[in-house]
Protein backbone atom coordinates (compact mmCIF):
# COMPACT_ATOMS: atom_id res chain seq x y z
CA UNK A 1 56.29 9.20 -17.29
CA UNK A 2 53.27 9.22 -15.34
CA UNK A 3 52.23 6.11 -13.37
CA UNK A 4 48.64 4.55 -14.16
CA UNK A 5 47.79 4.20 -10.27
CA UNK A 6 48.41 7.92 -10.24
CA UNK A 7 45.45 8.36 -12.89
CA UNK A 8 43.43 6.32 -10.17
CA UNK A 9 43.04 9.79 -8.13
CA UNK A 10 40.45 12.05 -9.83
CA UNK A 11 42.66 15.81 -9.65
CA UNK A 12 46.04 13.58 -11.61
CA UNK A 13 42.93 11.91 -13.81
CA UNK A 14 41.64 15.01 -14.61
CA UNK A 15 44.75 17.02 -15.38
CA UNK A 16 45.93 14.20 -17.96
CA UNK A 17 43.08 14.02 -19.31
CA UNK A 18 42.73 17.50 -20.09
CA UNK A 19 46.33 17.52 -21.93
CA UNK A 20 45.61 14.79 -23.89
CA UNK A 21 42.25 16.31 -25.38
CA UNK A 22 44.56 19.67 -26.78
CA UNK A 23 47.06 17.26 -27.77
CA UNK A 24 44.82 14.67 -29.60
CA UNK A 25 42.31 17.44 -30.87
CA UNK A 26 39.03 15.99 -28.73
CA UNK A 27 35.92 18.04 -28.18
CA UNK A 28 35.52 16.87 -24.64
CA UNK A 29 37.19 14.68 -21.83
CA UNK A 30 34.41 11.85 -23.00
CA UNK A 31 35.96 11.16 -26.01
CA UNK A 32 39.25 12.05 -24.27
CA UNK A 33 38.42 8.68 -21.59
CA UNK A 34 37.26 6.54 -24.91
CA UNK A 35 40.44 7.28 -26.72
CA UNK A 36 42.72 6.52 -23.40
CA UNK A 37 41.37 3.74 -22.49
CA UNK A 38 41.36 2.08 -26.10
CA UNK A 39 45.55 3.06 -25.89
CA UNK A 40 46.11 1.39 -22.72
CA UNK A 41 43.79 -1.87 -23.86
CA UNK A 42 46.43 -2.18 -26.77
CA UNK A 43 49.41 -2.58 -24.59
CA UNK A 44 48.31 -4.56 -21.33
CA UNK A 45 46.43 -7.67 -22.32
CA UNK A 46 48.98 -8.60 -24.96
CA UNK A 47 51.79 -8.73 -22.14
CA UNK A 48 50.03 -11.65 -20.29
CA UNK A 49 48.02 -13.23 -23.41
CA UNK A 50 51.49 -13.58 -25.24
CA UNK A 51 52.72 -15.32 -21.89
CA UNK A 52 49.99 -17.76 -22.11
CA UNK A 53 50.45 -18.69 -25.43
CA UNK A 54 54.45 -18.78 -25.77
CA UNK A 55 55.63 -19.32 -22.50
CA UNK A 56 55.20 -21.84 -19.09
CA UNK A 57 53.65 -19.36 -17.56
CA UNK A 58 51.71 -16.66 -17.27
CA UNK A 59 52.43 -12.96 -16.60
CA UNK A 60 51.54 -10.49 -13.56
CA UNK A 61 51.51 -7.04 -14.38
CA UNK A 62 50.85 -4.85 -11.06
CA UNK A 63 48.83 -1.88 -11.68
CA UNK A 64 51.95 -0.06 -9.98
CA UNK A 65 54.70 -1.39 -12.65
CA UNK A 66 52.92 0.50 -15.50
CA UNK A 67 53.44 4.07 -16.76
CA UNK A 68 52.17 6.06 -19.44
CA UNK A 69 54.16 9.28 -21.27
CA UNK A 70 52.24 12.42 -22.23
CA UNK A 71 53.10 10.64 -25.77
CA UNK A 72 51.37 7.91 -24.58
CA UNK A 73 53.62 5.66 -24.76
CA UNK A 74 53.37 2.65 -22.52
CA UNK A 75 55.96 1.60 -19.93
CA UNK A 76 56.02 -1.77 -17.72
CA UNK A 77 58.89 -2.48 -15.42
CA UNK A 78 59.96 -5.68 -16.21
CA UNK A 79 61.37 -6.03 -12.79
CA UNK A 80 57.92 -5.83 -11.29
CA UNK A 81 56.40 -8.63 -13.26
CA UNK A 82 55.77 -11.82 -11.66
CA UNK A 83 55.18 -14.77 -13.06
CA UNK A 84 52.11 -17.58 -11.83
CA UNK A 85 51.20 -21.01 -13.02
CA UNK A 86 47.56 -19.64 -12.34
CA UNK A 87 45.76 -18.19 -15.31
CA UNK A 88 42.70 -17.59 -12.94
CA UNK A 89 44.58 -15.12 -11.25
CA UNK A 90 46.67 -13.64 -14.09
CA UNK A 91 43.73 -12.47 -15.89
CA UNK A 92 42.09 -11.48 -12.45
CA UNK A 93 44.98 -9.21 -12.17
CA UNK A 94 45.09 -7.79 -15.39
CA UNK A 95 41.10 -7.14 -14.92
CA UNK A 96 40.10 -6.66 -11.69
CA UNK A 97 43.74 -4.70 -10.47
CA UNK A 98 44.93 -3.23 -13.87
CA UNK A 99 42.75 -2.48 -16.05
CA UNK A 100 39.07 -1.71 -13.99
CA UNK A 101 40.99 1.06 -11.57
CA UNK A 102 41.69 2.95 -14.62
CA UNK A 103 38.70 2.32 -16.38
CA UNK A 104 36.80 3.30 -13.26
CA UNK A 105 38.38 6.51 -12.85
CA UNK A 106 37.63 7.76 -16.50
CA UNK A 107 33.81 6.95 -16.02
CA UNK A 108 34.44 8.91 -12.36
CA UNK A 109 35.72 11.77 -14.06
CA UNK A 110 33.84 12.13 -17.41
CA UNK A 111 30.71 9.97 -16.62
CA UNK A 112 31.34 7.87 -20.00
CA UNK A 113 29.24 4.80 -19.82
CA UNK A 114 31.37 1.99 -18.63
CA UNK A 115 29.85 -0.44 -21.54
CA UNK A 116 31.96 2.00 -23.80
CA UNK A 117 34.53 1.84 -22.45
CA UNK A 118 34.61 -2.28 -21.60
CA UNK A 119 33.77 -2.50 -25.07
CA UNK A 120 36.94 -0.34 -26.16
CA UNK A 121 38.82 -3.20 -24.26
CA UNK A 122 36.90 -6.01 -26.11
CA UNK A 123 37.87 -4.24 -29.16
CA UNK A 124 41.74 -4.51 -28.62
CA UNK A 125 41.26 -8.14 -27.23
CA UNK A 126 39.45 -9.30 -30.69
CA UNK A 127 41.82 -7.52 -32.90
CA UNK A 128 45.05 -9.42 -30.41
CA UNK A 129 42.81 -12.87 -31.84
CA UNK A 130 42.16 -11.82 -34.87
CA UNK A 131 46.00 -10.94 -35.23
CA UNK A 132 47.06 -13.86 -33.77
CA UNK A 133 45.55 -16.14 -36.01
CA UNK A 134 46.70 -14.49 -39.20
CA UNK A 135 50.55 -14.48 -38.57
CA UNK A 136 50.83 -18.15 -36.17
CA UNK A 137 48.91 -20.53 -38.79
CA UNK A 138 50.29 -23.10 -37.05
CA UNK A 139 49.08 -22.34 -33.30
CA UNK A 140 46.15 -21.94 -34.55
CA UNK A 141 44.38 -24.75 -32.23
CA UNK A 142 46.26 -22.74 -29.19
CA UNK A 143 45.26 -19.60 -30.19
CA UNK A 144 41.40 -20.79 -30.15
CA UNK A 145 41.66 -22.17 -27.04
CA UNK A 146 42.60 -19.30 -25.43
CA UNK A 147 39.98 -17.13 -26.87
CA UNK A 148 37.47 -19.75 -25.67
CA UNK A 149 39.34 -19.79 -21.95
CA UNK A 150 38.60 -15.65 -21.97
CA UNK A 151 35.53 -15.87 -23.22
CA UNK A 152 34.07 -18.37 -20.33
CA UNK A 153 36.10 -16.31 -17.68
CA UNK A 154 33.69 -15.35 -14.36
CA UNK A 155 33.01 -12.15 -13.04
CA UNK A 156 35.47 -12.35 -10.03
CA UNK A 157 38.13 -12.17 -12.45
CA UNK A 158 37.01 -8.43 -14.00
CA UNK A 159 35.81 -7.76 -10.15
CA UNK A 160 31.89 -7.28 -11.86
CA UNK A 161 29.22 -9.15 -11.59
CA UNK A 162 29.70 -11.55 -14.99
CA UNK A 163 32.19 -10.80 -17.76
CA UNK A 164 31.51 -7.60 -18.84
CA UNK A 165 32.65 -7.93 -22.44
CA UNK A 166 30.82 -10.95 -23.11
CA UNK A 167 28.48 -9.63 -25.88
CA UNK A 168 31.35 -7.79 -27.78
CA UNK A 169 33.79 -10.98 -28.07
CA UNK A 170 34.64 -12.47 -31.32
CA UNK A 171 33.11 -15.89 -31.21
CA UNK A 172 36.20 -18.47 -31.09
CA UNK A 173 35.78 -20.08 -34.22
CA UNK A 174 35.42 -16.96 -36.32
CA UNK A 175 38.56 -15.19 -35.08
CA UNK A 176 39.03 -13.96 -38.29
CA UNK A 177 36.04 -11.88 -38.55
CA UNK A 178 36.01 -8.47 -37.36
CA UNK A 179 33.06 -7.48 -35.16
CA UNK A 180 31.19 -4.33 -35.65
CA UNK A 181 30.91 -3.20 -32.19
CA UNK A 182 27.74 -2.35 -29.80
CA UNK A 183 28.54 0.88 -28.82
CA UNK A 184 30.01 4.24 -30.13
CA UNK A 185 33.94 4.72 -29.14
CA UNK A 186 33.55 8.68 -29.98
CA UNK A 187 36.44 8.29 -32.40
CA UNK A 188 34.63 10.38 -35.25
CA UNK A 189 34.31 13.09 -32.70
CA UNK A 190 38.15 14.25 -33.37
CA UNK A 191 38.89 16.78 -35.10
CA UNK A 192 41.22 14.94 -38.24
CA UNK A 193 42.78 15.82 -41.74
CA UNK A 194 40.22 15.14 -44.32
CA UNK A 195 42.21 12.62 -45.61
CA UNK A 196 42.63 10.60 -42.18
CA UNK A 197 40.03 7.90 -41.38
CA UNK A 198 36.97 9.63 -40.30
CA UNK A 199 35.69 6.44 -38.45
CA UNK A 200 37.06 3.60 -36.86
CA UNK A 201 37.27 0.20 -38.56
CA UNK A 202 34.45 -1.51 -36.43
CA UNK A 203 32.08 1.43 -35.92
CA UNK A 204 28.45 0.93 -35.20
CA UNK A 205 27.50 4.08 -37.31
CA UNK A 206 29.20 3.99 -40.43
CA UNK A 207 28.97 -0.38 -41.34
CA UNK A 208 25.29 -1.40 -42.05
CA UNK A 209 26.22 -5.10 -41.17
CA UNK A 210 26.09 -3.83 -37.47
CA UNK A 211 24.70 -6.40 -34.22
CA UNK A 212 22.03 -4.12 -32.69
């Protein structure tokens, strides 16, 4: 397993970034960063959104409890989490410690735009809604809430200036939908079976009802 705060320093960023574009068939370490960082969005949010939904309170995952196999598979120590009747700073540590060091470093190292790769975060966070609603009918009032709590969060809590997946968020009351996104994620770039989806499910390119 390979820590995530290791990935922080550009030579261990670099190297596993180069193994996963052989192993994942990528053209360059661009589309390498896009398809990384929409992996590690999958895992981490759902840890401490679950918590806010389901339990008292809400999770703390340090950047230095999580690890990541060459796999890709996802590791937190559950004897590093802490727990904090403050959602302000649980999602300020998710953002602003967890997820923005790692995001940072793949725009460091492959100079992809960091609105891709915010919006490959957004991406996962609409699809944890739009999940959400569909199999808990009945916390369904919850569930909205909490979409409309993230969606008003400040910039202190993603260390930016404002929210910087503002304008790629499901609205609240259409958690349902699925939102064509903004920007390009590079998925098409890989090299796939013929028979494998050639885009992803939300891309810009390929769905004409697109935002511009």
């Amino acid at each position: 397993m390979i820590p995530i705060q290791a990935l922080t320093e550009e030579a261990e960023c670099i190297d596993f970034l180069n193994h996963q574009q052989q192993r994942i068939l990528a053209p360059n370490l661009k589309v390498t960063a896009s398809m990384m960082m929409k992996k590690y969005a999958q895992v981490l949010p759902s840890y401490v959104m679950d918590s806010m939904l389901w339990e008292e309170r809400a999770r703390i995952i340090p950047l230095d409890s999580c690890s990541i196999s060459n796999e890709l598979d996802i590791k937190i120590d559950d004897s590093r989490i802490k727990y904090t009747d403050s959602r302000e700073e649980a999602w300020e540590e998710l953002f602003a410690y967890n997820i923005l060091p790692l995001l940072e470093s793949f725009h460091q190292v492959t100079n992809l735009p960091v609105f891709i790769l915010w919006e490959n975060v957004a991406v996962r966070i609409n699809s944890y809604f739009r999940k959400a609603v569909e199999r808990y009918p009945d916390a369904h009032q919850a569930i909205v809430q909490l979409a409309e709590e993230f969606n008003q969060l400040g910039g202190s809590c993603f260390n930016w200036v404002e929210h910087p997946m503002k304008n790629y968020l499901t609205a609240p009351k259409s958690l349902r939908e699925q939102k064509v996104r903004r920007t390009c994620c590079y998925f098409h770039k890989l090299e796939k079976k013929k028979e494998a989806l050639t885009h992803c499910l939300v891309c810009p390119l390929s769905n004409k009802k697109c935002s511009s």
